[in-house]
N, C-alpha and C. Protein backbone atom coordinates (compact mmCIF):
# COMPACT_ATOMS: atom_id res chain seq x y z
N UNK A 1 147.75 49.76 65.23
CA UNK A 1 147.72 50.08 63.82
C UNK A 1 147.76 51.60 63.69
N UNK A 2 148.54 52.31 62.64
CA UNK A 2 148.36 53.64 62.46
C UNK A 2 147.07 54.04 61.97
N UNK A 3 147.06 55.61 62.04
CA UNK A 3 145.81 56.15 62.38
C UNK A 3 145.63 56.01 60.65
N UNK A 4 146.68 56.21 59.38
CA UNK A 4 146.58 56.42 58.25
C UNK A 4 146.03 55.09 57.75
N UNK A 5 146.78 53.97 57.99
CA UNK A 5 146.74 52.80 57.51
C UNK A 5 145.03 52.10 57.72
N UNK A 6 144.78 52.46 59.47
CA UNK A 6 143.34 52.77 59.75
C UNK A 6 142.48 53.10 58.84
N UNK A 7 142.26 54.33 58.47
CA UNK A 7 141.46 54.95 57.96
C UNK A 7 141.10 54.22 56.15
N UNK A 8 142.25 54.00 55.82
CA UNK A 8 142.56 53.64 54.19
C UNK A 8 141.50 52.06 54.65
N UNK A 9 142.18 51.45 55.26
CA UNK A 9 141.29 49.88 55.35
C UNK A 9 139.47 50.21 55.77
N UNK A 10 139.03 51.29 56.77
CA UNK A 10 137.92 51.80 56.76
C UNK A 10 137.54 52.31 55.35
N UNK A 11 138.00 53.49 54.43
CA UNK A 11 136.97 53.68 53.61
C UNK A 11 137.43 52.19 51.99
N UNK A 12 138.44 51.44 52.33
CA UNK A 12 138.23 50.12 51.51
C UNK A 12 136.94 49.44 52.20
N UNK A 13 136.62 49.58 53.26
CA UNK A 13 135.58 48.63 53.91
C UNK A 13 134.14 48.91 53.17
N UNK A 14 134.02 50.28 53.70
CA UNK A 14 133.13 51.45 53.09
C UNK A 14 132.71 51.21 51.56
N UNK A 15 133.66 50.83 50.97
CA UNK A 15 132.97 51.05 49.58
C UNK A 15 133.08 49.38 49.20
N UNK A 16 133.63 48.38 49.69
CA UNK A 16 133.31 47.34 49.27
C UNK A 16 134.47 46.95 48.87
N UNK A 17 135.63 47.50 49.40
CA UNK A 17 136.70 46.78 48.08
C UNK A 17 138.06 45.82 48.85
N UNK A 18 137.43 45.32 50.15
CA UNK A 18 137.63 44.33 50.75
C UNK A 18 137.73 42.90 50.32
N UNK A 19 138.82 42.07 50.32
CA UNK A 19 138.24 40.93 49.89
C UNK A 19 137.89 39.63 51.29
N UNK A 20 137.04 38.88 51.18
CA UNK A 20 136.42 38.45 52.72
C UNK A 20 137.28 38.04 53.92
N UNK A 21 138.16 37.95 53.41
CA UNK A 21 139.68 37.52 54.83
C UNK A 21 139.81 38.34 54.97
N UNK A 22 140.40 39.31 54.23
CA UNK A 22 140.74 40.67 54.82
C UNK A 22 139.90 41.25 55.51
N UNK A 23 138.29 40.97 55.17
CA UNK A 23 137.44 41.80 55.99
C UNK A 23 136.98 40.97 57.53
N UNK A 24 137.46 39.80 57.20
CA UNK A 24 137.55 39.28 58.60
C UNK A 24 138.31 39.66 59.59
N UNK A 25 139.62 39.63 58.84
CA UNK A 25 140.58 40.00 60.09
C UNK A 25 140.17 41.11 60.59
N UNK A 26 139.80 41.67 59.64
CA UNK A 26 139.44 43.83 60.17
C UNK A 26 138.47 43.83 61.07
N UNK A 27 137.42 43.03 60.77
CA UNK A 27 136.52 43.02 61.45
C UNK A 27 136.92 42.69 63.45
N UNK A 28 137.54 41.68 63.31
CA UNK A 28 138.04 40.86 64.60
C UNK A 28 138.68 42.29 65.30
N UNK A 29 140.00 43.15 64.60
CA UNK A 29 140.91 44.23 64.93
C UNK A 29 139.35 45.00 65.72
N UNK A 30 138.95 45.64 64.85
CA UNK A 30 137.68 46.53 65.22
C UNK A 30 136.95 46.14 66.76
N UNK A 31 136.98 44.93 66.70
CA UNK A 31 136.05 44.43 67.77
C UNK A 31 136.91 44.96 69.36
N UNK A 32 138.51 44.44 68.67
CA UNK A 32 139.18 44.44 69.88
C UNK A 32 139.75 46.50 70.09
N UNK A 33 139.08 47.09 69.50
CA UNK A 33 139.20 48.33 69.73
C UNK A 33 138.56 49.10 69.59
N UNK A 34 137.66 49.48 70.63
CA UNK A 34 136.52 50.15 70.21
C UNK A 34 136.89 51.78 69.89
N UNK A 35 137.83 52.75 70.08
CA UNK A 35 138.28 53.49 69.49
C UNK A 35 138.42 53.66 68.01
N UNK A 36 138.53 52.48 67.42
CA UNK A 36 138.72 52.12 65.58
C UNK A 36 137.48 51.51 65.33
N UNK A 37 136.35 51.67 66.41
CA UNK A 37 135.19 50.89 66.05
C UNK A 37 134.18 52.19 65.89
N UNK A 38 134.34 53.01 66.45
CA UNK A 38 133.88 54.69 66.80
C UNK A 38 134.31 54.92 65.55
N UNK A 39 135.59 54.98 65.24
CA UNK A 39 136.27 56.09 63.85
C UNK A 39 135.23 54.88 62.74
N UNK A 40 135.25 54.07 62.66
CA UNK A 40 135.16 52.98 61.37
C UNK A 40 133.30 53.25 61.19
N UNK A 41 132.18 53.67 62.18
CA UNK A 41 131.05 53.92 62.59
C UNK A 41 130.57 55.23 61.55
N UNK A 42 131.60 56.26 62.53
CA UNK A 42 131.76 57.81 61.63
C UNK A 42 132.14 57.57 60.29
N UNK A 43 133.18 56.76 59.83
CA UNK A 43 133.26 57.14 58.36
C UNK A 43 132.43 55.97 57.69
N UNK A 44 131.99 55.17 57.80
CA UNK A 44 130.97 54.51 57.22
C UNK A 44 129.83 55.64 57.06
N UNK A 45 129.04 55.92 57.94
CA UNK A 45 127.94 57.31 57.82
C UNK A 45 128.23 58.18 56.85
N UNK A 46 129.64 58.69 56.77
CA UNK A 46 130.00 59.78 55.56
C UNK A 46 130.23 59.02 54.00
N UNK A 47 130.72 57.54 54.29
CA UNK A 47 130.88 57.62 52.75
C UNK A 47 129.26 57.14 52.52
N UNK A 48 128.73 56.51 53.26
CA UNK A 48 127.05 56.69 52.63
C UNK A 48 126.39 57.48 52.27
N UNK A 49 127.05 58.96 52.84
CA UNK A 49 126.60 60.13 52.58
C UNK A 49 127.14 60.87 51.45
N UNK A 50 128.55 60.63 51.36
CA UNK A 50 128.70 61.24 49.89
C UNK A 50 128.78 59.82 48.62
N UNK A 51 128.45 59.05 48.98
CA UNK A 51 127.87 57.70 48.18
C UNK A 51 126.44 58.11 47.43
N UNK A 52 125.29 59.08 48.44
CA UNK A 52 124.62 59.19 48.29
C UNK A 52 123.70 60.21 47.72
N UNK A 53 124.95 61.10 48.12
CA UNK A 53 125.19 62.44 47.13
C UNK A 53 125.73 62.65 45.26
N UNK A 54 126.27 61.47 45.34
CA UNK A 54 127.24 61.03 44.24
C UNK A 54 126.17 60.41 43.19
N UNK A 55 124.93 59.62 44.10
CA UNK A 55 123.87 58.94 42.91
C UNK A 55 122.52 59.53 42.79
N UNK A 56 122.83 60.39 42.86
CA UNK A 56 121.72 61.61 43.29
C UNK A 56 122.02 62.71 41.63
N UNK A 57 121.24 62.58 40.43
CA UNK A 57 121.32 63.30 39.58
C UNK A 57 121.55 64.73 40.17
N UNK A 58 121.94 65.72 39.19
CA UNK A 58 122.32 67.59 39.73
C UNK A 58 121.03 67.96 38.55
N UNK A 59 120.51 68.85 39.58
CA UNK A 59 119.42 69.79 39.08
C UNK A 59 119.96 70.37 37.72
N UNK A 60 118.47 70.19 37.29
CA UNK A 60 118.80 70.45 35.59
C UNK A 60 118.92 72.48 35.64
N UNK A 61 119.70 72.89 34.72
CA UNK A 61 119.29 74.81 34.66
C UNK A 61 119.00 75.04 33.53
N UNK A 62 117.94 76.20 33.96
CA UNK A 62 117.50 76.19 32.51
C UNK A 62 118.98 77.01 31.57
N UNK A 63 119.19 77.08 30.57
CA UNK A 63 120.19 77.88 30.19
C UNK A 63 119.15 79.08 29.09
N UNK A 64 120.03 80.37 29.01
CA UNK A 64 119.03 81.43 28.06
C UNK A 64 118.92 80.86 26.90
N UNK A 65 118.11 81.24 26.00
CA UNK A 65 118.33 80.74 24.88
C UNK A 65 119.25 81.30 23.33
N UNK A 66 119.56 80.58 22.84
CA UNK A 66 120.99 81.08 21.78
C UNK A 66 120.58 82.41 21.32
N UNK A 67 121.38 83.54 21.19
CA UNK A 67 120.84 84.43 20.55
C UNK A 67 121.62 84.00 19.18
N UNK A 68 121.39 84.79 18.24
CA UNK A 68 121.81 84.25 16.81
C UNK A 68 122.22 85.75 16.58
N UNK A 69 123.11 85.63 16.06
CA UNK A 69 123.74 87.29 15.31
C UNK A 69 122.17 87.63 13.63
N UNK A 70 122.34 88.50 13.85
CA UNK A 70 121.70 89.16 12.24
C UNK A 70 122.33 89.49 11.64
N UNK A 71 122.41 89.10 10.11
CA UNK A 71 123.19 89.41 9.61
C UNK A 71 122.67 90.25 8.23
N UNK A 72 123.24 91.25 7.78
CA UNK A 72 122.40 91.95 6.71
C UNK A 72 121.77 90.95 5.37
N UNK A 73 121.09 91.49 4.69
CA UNK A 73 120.46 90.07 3.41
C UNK A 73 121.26 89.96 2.60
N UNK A 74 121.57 89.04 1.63
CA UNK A 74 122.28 88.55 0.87
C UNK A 74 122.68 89.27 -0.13
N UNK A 75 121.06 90.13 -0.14
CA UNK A 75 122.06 91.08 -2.06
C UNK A 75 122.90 92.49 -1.05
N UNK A 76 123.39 92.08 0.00
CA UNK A 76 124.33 93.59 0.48
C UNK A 76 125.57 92.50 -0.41
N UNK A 77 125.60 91.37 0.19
CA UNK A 77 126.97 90.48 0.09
C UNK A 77 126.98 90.19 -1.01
N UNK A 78 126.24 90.24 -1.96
CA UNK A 78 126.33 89.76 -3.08
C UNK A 78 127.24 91.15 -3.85
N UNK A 79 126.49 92.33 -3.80
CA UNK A 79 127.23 93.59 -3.94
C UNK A 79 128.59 94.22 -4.10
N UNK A 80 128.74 93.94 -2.71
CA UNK A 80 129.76 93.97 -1.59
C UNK A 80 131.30 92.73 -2.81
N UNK A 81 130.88 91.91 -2.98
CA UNK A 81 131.51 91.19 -3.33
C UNK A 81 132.12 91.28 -4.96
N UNK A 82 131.23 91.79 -5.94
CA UNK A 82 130.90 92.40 -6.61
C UNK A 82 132.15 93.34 -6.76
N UNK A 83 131.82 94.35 -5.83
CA UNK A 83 132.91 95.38 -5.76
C UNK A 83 134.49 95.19 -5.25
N UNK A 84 134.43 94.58 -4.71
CA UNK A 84 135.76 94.06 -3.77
C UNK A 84 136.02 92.85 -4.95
N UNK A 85 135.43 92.43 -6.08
CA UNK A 85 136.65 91.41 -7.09
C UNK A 85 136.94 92.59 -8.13
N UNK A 86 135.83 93.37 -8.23
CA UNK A 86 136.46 94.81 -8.73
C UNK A 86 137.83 95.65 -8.87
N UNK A 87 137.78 95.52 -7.44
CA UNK A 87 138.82 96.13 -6.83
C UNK A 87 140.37 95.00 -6.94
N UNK A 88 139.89 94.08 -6.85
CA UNK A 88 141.04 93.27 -7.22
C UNK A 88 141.33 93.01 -8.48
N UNK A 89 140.87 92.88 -9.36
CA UNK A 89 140.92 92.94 -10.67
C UNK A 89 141.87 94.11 -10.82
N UNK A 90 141.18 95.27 -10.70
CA UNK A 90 142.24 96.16 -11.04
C UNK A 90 143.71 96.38 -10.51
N UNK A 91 143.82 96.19 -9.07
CA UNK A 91 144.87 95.61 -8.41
C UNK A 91 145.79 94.74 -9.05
N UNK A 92 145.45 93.48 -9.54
CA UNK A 92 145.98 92.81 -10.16
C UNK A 92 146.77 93.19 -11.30
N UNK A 93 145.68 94.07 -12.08
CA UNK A 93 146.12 94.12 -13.77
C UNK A 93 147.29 95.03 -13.40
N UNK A 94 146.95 96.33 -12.56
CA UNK A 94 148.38 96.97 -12.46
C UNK A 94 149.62 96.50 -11.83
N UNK A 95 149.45 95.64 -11.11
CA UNK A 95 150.63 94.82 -10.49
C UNK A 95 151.06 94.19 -11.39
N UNK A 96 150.31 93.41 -12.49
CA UNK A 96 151.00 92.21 -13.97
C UNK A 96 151.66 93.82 -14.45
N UNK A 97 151.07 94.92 -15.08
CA UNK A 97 151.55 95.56 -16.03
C UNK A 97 153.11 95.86 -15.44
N UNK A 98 153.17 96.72 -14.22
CA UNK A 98 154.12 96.97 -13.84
C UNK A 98 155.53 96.33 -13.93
N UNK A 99 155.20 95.16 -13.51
CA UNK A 99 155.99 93.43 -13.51
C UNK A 99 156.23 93.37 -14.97
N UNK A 100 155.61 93.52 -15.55
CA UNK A 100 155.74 93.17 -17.29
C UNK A 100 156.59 94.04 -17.91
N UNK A 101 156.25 95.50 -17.52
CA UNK A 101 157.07 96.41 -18.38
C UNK A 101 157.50 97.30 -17.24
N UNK A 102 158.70 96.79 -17.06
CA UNK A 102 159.62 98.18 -15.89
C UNK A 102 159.82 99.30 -16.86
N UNK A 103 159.66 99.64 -15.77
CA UNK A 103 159.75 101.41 -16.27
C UNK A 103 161.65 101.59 -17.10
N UNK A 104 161.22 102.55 -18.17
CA UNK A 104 162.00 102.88 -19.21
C UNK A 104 162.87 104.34 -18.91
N UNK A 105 163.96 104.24 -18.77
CA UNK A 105 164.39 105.60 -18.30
C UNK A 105 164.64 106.59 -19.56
N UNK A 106 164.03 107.79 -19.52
CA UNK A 106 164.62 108.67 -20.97
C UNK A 106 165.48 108.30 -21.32
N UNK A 107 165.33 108.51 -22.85
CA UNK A 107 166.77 108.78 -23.38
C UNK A 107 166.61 109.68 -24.27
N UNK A 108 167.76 110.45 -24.23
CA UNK A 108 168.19 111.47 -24.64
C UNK A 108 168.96 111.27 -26.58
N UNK A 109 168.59 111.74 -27.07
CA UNK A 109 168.96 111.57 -28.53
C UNK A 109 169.15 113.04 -29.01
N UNK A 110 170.67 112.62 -29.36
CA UNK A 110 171.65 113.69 -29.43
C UNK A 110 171.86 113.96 -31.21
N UNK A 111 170.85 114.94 -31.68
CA UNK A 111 171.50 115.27 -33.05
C UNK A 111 172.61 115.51 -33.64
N UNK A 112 173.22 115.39 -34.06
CA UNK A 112 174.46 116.15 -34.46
C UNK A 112 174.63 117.75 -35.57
N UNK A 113 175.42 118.50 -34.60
CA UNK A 113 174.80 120.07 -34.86
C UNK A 113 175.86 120.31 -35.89
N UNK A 114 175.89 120.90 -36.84
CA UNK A 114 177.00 121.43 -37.46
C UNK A 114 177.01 123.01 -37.45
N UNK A 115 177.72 123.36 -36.50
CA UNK A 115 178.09 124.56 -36.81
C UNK A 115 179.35 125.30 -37.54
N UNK A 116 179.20 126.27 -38.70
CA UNK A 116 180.61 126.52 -39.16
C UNK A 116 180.65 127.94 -38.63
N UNK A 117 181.95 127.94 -38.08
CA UNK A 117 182.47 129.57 -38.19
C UNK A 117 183.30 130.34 -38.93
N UNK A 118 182.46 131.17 -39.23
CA UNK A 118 183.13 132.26 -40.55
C UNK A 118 183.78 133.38 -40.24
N UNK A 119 184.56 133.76 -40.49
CA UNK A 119 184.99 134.88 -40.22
C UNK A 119 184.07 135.80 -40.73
N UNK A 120 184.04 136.85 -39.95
CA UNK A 120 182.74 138.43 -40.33
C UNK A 120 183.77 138.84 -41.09
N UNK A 121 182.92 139.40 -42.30
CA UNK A 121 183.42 140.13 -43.39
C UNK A 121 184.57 139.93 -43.41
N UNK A 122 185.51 139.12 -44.22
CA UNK A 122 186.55 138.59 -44.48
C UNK A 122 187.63 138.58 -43.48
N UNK A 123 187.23 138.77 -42.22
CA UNK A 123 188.37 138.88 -40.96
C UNK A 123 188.62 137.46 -40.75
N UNK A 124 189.80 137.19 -40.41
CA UNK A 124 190.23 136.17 -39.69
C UNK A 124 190.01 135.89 -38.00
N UNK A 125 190.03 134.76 -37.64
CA UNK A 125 189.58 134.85 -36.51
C UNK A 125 191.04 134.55 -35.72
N UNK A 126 191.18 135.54 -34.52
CA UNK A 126 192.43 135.13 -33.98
C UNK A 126 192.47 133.56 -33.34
N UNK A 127 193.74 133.05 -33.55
CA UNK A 127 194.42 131.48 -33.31
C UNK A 127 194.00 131.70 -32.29
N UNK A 128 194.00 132.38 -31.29
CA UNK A 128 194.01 131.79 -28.98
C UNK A 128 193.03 132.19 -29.02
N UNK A 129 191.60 132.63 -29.97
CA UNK A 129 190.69 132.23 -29.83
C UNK A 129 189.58 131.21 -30.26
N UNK A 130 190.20 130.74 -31.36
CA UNK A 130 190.25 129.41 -31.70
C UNK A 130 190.18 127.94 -31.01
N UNK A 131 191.54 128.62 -29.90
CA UNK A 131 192.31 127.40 -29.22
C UNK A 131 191.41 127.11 -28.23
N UNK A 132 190.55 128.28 -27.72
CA UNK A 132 189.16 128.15 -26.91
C UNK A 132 188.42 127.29 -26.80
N UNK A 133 187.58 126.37 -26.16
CA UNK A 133 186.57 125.08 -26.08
C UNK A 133 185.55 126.46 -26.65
N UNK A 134 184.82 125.11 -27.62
CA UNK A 134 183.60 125.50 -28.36
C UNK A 134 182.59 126.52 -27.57
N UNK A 135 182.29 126.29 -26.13
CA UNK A 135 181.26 126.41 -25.71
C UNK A 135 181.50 127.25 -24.87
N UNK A 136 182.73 127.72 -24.73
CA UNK A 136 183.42 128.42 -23.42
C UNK A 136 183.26 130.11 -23.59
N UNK A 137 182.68 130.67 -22.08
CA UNK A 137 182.11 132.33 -22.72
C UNK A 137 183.20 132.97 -23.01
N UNK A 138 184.66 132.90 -23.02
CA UNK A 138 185.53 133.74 -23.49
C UNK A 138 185.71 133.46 -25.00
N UNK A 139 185.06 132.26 -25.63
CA UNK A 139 185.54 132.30 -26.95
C UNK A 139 184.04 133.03 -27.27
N UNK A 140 183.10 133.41 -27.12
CA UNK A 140 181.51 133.45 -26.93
C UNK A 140 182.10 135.16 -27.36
N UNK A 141 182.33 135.51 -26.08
CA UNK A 141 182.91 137.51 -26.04
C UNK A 141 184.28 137.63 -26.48
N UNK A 142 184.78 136.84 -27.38
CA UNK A 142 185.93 137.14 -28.32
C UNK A 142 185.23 137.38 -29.64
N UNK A 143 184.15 136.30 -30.23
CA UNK A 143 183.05 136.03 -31.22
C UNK A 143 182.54 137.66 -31.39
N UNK A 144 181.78 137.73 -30.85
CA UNK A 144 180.56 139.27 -30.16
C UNK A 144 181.72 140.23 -30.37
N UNK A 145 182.66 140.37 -29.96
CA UNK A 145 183.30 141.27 -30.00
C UNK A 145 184.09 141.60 -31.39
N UNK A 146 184.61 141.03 -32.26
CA UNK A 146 184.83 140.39 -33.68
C UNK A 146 183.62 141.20 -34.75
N UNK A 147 182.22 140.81 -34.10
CA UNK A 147 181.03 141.00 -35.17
C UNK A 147 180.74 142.26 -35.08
N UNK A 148 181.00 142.55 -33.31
CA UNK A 148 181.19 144.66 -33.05
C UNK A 148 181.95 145.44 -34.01
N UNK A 149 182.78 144.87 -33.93
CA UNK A 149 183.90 145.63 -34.21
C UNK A 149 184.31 145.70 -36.22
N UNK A 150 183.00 144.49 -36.88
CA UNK A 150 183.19 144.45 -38.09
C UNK A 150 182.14 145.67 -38.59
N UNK A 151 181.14 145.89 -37.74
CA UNK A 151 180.06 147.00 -37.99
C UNK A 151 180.12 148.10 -38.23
């Protein structure tokens, strides 16, 4: 018989999980080999031993005991809380306002200017300076120069 096949039918023997033919025949094998009667001796001894180890409760330990956190007293949190819906409140309201009313870009409101130009003391004003844009500095120092020159 192999040494594996051996051993497996020893610790089935060992713990009981033989059924009685089978443990006959084994028994008979054993007899006729005292080499498998030696090995079957030795491991019987060990599984009694860790059989016996196995029903054997484990030492109790003591363990430390819980520490518990501290925590400050209630009117900090009560406070604390207090301030921080505070703080959200206002958070809030400016986030709705914002959301509610986007921002408005200037506007600019443009009167309408009337300006007339007269000729200084009954002068006429020359045509190509006329023909000039309103706002432009050569019609500006054609003007100035016109009101010099009426003085």
């Amino acid at each position: 018989m192999k040494t594996e096949t051996l051993e497996a039918l020893l610790i089935d023997r060992a713990l009981g999980h033989l059924t009685p033919e089978m443990l006959e025949l084994f028994d008979e094998h054993l007899a006729a080999n005292p080499g498998a009667a030696r090995l079957a001796v030795q491991l019987q001894e060990t599984v009694a031993l860790v059989a016996g180890a196995l029903k054997r409760p484990l030492p109790m330990l003591k363990l430390p005991l819980p520490t518990v956190a501290t925590f400050p007293p209630r009117r900090n949190f009560r406070l604390l809380a207090v301030a921080a819906s505070f703080v959200a409140g206002i958070g809030l309201t400016l986030g709705v306002m914002r959301i509610a009313a986007p921002p408005q870009e200037p506007t600019l409101v443009a009167a309408p200017v009337s300006a007339s130009v007269r000729p200084a003391a009954g002068r006429a004003i020359d045509p190509a300076v006329r023909a000039l844009p309103f706002w432009s500095k050569e019609r500006a120092l054609a003007l100035a120069a016109t009101k010099q020159s009426t003085r």
